[in-house]
N, C-alpha and C. Protein backbone atom coordinates (compact mmCIF):
# COMPACT_ATOMS: atom_id res chain seq x y z
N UNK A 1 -179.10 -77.60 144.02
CA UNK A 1 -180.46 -77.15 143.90
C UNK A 1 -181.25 -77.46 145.17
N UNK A 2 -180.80 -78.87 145.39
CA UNK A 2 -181.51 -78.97 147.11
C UNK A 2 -181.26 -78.23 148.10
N UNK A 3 -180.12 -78.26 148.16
CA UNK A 3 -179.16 -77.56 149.72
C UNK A 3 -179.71 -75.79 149.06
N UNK A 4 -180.00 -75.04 147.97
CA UNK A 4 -181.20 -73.66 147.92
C UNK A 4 -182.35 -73.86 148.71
N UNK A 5 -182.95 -75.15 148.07
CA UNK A 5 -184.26 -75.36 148.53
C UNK A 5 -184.62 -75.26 149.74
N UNK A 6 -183.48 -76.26 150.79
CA UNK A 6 -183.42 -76.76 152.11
C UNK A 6 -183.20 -74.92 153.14
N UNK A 7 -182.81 -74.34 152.27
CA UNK A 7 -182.05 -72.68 152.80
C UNK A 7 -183.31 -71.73 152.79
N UNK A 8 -183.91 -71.96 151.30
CA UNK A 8 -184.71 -71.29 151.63
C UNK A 8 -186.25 -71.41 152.45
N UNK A 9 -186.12 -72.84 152.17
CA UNK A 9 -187.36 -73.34 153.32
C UNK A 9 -187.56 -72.79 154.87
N UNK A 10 -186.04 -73.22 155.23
CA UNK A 10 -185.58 -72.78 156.55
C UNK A 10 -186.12 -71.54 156.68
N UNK A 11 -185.37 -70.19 155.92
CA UNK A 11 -185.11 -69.18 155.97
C UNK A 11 -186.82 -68.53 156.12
N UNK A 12 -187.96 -68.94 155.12
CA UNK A 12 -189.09 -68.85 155.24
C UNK A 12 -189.76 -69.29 156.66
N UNK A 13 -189.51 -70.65 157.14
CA UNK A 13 -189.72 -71.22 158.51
C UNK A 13 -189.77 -70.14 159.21
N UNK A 14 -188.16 -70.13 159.42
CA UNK A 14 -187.74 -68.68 160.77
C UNK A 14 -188.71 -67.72 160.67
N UNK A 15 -188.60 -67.06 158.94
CA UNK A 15 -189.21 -65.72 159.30
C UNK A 15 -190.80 -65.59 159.71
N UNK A 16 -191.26 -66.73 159.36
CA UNK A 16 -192.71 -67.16 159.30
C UNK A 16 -193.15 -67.39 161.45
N UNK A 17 -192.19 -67.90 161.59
CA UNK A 17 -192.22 -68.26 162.92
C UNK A 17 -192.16 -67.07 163.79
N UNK A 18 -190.81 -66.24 163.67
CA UNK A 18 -191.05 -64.59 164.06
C UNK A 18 -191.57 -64.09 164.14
N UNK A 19 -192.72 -64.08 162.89
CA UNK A 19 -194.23 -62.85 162.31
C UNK A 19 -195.13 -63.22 163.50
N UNK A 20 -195.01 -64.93 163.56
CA UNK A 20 -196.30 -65.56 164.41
C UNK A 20 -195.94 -65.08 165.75
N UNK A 21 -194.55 -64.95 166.44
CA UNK A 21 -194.27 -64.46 168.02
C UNK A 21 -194.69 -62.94 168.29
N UNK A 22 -193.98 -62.47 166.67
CA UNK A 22 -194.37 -60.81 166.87
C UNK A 22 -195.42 -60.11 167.31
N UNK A 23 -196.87 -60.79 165.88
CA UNK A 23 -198.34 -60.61 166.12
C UNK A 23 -198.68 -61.40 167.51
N UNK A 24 -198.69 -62.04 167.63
CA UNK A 24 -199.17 -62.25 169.17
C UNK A 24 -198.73 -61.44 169.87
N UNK A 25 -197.18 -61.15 170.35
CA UNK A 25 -196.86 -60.32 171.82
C UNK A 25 -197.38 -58.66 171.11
N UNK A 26 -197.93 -58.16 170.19
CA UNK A 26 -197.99 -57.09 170.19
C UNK A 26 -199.69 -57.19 170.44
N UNK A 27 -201.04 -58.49 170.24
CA UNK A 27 -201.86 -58.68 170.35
C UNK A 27 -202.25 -58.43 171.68
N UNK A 28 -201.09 -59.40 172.63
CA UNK A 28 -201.13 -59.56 173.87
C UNK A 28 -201.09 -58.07 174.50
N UNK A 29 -200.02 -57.12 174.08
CA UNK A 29 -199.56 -56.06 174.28
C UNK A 29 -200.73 -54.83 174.34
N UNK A 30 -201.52 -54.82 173.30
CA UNK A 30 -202.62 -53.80 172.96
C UNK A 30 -203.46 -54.38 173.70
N UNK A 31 -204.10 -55.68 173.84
CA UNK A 31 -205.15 -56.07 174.93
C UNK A 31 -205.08 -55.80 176.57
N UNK A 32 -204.10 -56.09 176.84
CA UNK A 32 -203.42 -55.51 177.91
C UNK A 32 -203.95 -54.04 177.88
N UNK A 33 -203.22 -53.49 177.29
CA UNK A 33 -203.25 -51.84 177.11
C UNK A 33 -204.46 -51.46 177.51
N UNK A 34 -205.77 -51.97 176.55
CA UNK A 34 -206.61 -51.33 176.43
C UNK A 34 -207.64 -51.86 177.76
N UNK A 35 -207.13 -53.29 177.86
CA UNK A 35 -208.40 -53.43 179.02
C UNK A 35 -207.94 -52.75 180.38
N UNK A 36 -206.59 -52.26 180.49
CA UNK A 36 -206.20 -52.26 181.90
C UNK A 36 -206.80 -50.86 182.06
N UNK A 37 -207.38 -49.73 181.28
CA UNK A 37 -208.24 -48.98 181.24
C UNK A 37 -207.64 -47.89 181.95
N UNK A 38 -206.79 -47.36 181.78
CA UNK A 38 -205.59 -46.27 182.37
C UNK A 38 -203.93 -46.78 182.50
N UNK A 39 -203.58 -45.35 182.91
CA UNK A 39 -201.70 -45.68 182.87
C UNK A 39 -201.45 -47.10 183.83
N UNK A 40 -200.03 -47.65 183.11
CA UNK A 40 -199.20 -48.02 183.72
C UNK A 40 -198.99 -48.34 185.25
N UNK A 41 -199.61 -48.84 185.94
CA UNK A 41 -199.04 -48.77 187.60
C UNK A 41 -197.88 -48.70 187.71
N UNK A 42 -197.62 -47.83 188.94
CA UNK A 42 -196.35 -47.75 189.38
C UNK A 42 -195.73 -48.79 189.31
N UNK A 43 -196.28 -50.20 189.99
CA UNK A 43 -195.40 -51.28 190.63
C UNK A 43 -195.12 -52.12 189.11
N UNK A 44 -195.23 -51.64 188.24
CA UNK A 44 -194.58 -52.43 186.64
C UNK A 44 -193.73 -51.12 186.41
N UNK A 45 -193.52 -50.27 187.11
CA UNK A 45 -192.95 -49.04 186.27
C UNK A 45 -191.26 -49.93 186.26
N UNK A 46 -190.82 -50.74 186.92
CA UNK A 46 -188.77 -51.22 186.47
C UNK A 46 -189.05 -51.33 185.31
N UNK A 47 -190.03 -52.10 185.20
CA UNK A 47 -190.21 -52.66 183.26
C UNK A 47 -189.57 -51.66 182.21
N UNK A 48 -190.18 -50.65 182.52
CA UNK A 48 -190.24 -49.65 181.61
C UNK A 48 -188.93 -48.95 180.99
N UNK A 49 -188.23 -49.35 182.02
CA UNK A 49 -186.28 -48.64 182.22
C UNK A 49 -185.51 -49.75 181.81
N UNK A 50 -185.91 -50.69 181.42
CA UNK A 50 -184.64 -51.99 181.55
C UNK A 50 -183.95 -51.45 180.52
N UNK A 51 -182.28 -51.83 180.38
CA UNK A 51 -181.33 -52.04 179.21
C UNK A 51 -181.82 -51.96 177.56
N UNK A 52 -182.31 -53.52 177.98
CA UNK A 52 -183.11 -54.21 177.01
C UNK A 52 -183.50 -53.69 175.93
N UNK A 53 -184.78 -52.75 176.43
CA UNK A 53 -185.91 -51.77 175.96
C UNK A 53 -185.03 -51.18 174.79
N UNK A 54 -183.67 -50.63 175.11
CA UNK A 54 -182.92 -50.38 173.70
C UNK A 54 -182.93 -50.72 172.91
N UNK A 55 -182.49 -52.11 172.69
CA UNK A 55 -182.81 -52.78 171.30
C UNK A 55 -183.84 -51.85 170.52
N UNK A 56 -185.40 -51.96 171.03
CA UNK A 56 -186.73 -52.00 170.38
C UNK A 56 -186.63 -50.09 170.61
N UNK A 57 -186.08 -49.65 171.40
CA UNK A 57 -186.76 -48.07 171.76
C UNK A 57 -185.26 -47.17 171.64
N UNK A 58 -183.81 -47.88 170.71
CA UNK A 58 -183.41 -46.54 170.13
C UNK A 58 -183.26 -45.16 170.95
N UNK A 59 -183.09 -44.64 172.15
CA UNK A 59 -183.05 -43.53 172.95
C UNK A 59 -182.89 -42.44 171.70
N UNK A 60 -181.83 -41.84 171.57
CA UNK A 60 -181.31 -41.15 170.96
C UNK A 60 -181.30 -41.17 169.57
N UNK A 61 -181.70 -42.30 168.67
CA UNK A 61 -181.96 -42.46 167.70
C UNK A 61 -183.56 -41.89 167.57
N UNK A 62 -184.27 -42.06 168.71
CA UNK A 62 -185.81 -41.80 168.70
C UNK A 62 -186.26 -40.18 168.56
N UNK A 63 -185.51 -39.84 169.76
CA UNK A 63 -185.63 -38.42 169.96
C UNK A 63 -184.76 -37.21 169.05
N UNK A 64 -183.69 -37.83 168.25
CA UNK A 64 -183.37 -37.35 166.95
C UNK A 64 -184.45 -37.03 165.90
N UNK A 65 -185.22 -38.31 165.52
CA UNK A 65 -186.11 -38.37 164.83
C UNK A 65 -187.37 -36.99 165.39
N UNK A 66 -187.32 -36.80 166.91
CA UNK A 66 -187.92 -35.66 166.98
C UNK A 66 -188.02 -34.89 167.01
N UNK A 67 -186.77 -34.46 166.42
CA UNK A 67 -185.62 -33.12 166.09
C UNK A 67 -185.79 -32.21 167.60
N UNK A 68 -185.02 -32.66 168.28
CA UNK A 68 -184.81 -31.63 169.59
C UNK A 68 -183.45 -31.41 169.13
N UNK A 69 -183.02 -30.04 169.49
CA UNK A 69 -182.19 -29.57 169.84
C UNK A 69 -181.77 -28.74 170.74
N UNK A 70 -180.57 -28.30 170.96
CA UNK A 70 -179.86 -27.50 171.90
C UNK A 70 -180.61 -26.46 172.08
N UNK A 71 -180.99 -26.20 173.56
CA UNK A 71 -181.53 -24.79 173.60
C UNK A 71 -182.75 -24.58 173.48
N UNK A 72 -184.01 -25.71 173.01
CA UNK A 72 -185.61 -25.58 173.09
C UNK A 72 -186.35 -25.96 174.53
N UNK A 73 -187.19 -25.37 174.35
CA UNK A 73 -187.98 -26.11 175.67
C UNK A 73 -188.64 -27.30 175.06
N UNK A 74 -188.86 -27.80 175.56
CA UNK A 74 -189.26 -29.18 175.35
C UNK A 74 -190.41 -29.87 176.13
N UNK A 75 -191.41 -30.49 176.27
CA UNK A 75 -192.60 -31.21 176.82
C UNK A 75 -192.59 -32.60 176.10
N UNK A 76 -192.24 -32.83 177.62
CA UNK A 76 -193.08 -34.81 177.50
C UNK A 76 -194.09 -35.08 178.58
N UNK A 77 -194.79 -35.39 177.55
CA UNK A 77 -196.03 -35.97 178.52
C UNK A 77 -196.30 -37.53 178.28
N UNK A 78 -196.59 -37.96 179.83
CA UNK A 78 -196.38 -39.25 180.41
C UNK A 78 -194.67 -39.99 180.24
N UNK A 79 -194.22 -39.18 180.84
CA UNK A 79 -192.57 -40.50 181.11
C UNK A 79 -192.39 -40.70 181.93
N UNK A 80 -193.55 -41.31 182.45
CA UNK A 80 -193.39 -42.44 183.55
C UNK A 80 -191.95 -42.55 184.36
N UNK A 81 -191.13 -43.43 184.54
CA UNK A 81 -189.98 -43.00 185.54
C UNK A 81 -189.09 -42.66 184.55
N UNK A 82 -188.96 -42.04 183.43
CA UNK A 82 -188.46 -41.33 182.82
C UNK A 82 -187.07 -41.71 181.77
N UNK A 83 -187.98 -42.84 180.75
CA UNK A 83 -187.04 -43.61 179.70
C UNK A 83 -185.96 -42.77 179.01
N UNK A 84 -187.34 -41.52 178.62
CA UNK A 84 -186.47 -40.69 177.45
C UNK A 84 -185.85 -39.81 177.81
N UNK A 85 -186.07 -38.91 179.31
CA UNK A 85 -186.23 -37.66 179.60
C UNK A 85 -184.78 -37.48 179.81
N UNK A 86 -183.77 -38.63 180.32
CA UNK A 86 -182.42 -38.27 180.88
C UNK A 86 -182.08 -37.62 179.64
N UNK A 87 -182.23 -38.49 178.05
CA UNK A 87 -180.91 -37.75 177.04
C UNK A 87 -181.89 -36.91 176.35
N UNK A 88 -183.43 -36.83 176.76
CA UNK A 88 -183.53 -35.23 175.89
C UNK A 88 -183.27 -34.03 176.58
N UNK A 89 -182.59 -34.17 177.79
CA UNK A 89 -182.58 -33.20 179.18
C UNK A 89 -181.05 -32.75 178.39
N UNK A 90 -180.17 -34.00 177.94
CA UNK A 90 -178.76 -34.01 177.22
C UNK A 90 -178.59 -33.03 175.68
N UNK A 91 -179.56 -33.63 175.19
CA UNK A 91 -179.89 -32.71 174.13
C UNK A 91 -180.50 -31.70 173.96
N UNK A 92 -180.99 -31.14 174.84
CA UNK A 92 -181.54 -29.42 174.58
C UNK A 92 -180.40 -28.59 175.64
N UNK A 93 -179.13 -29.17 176.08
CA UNK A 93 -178.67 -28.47 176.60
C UNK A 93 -177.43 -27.68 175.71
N UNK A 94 -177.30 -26.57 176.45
CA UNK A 94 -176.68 -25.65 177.87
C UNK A 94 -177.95 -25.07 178.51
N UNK A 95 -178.89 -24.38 177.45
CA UNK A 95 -179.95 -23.35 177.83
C UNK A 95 -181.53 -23.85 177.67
N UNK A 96 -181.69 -25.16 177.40
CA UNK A 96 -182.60 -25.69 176.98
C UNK A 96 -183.69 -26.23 178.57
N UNK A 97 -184.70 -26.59 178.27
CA UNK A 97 -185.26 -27.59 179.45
C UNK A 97 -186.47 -28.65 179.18
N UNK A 98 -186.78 -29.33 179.81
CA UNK A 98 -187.16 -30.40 179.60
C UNK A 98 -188.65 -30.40 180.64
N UNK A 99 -189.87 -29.85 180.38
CA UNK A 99 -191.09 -29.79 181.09
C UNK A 99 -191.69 -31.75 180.47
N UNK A 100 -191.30 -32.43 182.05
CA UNK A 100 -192.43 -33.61 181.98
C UNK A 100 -193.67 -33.43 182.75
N UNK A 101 -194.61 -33.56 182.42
CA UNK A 101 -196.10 -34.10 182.70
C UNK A 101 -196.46 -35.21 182.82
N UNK A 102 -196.67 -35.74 183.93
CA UNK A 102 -197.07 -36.92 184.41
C UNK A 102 -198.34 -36.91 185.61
N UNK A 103 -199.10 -37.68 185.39
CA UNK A 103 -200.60 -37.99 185.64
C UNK A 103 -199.92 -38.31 187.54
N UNK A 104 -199.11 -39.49 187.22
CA UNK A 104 -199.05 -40.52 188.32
C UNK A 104 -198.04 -39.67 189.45
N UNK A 105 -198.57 -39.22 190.67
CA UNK A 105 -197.12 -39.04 191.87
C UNK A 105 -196.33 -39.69 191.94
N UNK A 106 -197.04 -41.54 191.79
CA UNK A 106 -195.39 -42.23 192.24
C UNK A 106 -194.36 -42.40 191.24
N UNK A 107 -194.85 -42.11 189.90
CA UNK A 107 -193.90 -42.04 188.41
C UNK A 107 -193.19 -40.79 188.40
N UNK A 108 -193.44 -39.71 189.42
CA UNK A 108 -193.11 -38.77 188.83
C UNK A 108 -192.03 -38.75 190.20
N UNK A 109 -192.29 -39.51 191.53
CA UNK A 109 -191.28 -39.79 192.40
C UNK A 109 -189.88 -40.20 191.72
N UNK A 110 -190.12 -41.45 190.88
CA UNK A 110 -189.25 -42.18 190.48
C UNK A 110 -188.29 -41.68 189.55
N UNK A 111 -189.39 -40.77 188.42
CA UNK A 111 -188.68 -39.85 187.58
C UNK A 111 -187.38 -39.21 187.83
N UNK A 112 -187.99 -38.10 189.82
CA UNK A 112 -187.21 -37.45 189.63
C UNK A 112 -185.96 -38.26 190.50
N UNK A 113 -185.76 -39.63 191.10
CA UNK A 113 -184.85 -39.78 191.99
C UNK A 113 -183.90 -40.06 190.72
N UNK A 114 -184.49 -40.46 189.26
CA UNK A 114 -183.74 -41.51 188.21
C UNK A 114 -182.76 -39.84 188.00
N UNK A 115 -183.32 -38.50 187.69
CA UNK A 115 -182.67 -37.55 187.33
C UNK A 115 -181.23 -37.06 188.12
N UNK A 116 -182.40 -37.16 189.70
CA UNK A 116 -181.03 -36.62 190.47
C UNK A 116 -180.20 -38.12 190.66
N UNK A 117 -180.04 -39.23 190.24
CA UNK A 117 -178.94 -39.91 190.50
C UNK A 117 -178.06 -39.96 189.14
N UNK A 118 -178.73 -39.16 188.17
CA UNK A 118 -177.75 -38.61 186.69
C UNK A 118 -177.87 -37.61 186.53
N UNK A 119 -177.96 -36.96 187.77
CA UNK A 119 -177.20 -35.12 188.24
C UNK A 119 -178.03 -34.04 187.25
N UNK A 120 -178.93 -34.56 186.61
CA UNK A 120 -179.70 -33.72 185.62
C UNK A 120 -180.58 -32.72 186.31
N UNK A 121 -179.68 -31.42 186.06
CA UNK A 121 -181.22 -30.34 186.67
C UNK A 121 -181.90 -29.41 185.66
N UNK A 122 -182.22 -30.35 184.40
CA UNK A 122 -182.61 -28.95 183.36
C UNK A 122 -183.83 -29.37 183.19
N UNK A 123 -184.47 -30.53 183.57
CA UNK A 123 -185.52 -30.92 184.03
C UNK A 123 -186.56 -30.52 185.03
N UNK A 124 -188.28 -29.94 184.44
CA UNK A 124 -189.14 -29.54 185.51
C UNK A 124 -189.67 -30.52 185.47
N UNK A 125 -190.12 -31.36 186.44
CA UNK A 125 -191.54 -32.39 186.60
C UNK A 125 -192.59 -32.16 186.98
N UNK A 126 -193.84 -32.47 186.63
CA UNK A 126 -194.87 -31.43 186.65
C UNK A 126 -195.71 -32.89 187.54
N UNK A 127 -196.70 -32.59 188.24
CA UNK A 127 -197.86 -33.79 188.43
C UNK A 127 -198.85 -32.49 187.90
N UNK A 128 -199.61 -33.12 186.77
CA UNK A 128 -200.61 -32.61 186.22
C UNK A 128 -201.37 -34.02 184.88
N UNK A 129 -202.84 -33.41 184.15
CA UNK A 129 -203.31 -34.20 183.71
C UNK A 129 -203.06 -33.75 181.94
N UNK A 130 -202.91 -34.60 181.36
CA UNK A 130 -202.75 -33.97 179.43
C UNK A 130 -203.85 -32.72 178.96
N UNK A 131 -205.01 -33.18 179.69
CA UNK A 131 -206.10 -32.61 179.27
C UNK A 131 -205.97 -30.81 179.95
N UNK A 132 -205.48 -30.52 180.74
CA UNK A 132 -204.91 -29.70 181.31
C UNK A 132 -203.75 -29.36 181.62
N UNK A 133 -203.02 -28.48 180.98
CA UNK A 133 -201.48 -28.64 180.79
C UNK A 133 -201.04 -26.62 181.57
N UNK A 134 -200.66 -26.94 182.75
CA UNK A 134 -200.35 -25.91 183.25
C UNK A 134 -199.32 -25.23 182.73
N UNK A 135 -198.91 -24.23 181.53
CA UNK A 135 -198.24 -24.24 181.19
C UNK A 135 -198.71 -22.85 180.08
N UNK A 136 -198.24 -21.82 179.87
CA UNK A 136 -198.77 -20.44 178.81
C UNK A 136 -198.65 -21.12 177.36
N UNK A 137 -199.65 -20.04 176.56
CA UNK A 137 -200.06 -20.52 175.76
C UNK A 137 -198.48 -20.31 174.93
N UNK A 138 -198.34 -21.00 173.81
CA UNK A 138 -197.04 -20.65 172.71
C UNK A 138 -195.56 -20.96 173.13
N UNK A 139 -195.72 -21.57 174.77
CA UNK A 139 -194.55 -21.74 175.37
C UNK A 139 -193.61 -22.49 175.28
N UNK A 140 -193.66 -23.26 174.13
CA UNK A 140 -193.32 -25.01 174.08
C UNK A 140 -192.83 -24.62 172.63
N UNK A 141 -191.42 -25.63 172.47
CA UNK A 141 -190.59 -25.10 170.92
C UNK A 141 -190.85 -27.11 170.40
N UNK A 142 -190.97 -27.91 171.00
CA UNK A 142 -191.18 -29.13 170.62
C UNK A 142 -191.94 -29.96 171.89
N UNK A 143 -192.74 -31.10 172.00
CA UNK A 143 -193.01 -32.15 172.44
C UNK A 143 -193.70 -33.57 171.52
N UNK A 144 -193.32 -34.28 173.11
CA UNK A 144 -193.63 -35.81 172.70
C UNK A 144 -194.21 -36.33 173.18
N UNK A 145 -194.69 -37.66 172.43
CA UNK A 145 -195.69 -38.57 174.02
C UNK A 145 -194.99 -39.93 173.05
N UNK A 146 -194.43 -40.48 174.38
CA UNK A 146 -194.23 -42.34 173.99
C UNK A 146 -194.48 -42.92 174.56
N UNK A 147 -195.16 -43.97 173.47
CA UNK A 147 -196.19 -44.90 174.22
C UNK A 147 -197.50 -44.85 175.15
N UNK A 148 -197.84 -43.64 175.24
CA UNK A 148 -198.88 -43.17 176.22
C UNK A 148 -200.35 -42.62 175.92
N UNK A 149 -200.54 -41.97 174.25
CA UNK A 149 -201.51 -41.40 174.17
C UNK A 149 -202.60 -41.96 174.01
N UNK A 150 -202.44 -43.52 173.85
CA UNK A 150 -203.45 -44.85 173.99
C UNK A 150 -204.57 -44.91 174.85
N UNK A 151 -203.30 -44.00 176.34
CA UNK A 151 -203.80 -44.03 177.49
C UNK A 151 -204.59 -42.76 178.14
N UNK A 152 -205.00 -41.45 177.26
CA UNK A 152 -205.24 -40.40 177.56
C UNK A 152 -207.15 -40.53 177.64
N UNK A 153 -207.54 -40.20 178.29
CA UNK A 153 -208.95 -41.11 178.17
C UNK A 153 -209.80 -39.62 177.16
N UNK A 154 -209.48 -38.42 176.96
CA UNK A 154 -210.00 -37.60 176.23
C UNK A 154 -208.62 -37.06 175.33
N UNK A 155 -208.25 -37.78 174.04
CA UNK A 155 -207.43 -37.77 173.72
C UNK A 155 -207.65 -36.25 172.65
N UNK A 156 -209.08 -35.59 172.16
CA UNK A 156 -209.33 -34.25 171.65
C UNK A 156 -208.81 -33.29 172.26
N UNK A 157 -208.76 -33.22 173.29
CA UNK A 157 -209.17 -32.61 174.49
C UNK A 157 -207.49 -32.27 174.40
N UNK A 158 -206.96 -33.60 174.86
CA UNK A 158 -205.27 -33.44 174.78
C UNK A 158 -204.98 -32.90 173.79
N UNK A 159 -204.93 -33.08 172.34
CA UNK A 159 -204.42 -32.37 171.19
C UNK A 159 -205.15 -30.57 171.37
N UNK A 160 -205.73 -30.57 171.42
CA UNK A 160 -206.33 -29.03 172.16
C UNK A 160 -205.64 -28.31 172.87
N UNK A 161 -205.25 -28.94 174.28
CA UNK A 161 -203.89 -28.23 174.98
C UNK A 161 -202.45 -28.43 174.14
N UNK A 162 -202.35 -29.41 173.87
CA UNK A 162 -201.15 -29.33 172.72
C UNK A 162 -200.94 -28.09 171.82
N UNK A 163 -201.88 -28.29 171.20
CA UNK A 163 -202.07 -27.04 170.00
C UNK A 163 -201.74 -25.89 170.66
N UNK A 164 -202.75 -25.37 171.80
CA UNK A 164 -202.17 -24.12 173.14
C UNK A 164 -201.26 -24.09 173.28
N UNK A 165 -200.12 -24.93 173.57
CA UNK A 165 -198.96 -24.85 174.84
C UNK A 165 -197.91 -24.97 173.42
N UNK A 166 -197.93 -25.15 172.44
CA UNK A 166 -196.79 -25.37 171.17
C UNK A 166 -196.80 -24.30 170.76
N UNK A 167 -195.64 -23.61 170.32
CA UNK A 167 -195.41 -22.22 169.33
C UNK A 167 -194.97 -22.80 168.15
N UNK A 168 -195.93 -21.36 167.52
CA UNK A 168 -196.35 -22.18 166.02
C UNK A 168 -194.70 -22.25 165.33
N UNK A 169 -194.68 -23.30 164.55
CA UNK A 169 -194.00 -24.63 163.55
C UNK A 169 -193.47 -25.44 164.54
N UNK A 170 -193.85 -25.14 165.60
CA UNK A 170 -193.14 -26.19 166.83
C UNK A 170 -193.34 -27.89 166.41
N UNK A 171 -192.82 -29.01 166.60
CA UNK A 171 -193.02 -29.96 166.29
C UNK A 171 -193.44 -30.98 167.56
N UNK A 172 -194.48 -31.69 167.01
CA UNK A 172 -195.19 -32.55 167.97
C UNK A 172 -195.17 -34.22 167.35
N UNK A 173 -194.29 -35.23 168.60
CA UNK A 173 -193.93 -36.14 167.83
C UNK A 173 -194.56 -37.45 168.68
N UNK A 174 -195.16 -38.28 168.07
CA UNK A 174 -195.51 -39.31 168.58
C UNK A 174 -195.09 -40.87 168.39
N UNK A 175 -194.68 -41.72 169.80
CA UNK A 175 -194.26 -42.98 169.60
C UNK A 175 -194.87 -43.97 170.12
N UNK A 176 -195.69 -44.60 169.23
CA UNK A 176 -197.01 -45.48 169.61
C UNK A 176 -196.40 -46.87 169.21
């Protein structure tokens, strides 16, 4: 009856202790976010690519969930040096492509050196702003935004060109 007790004490401890690391780094995480008052700087953009990031960000498990498939055009806006873009470039292929939108030149430098050193050319990279999306109206069979729309400073405005640039039942998926 003790050695339950002693198990489940523990077991409460741990998980209790976890909740407390979790809520903080995600506290820390959104304060950050919000005071730094725009995207990402370039010079944190390694962060963004590590291994690691798998664990928590699922590649292919993510962008499943956003039902791409073979053969759609596709829009991401803000991928930074470009977490997701290699395997949704993988998954809309033979005939498919992959339109990113990115705010930042030097993210969208990095983007494309990360593509051409994984030979990917089904990929367009765009430097443009959300709120303005160069792009015809109905042209778009799916897009995404991860982690970014936090950062859109007229985020109406963005769902507006969204709505434009998506053909209708197109799916629009977000990872906040």
């Amino acid at each position: 009856m003790s050695l339950a007790l002693n198990i489940t004490f523990i077991l409460t401890a741990i998980w209790t202790l976890l909740s407390i690391v979790a809520i903080a780094a995600s506290r820390v995480w959104f304060r950050e976010r919000e005071g730094r008052g725009g995207p990402i700087p370039v010079s944190q953009a390694a962060g963004l690519t590590l291994p690691v990031r798998g664990l928590l960000d699922p590649v292919r498990r993510i962008l499943e969930s956003f039902r791409l498939t073979p053969d759609q055009t596709i829009l991401e806006i803000g991928p930074g040096p470009g977490y997701f873009t290699p395997e949704a470039a993988r998954m809309v292929q033979p005939r498919g492509r992959v339109i990113c939108i990115e705010l930042q030149p030097g993210m969208l430098a990095l983007l494309q050196k990360r593509l051409a050193a994984r030979l990917i050319g089904n990929v367009d990279p765009l430097a443009a702003d959300a709120t303005r999306l160069p792009l015809a109206d109905a042209s778009i069979d799916a897009a995404f935004l991860a982690a970014m729309f936090g950062e859109i400073p007229d985020r109406p405005r963005a769902l507006e060109e969204l709505r434009r640039v998506l053909k209708p039942g197109a799916t629009l998926s977000f990872l906040e």
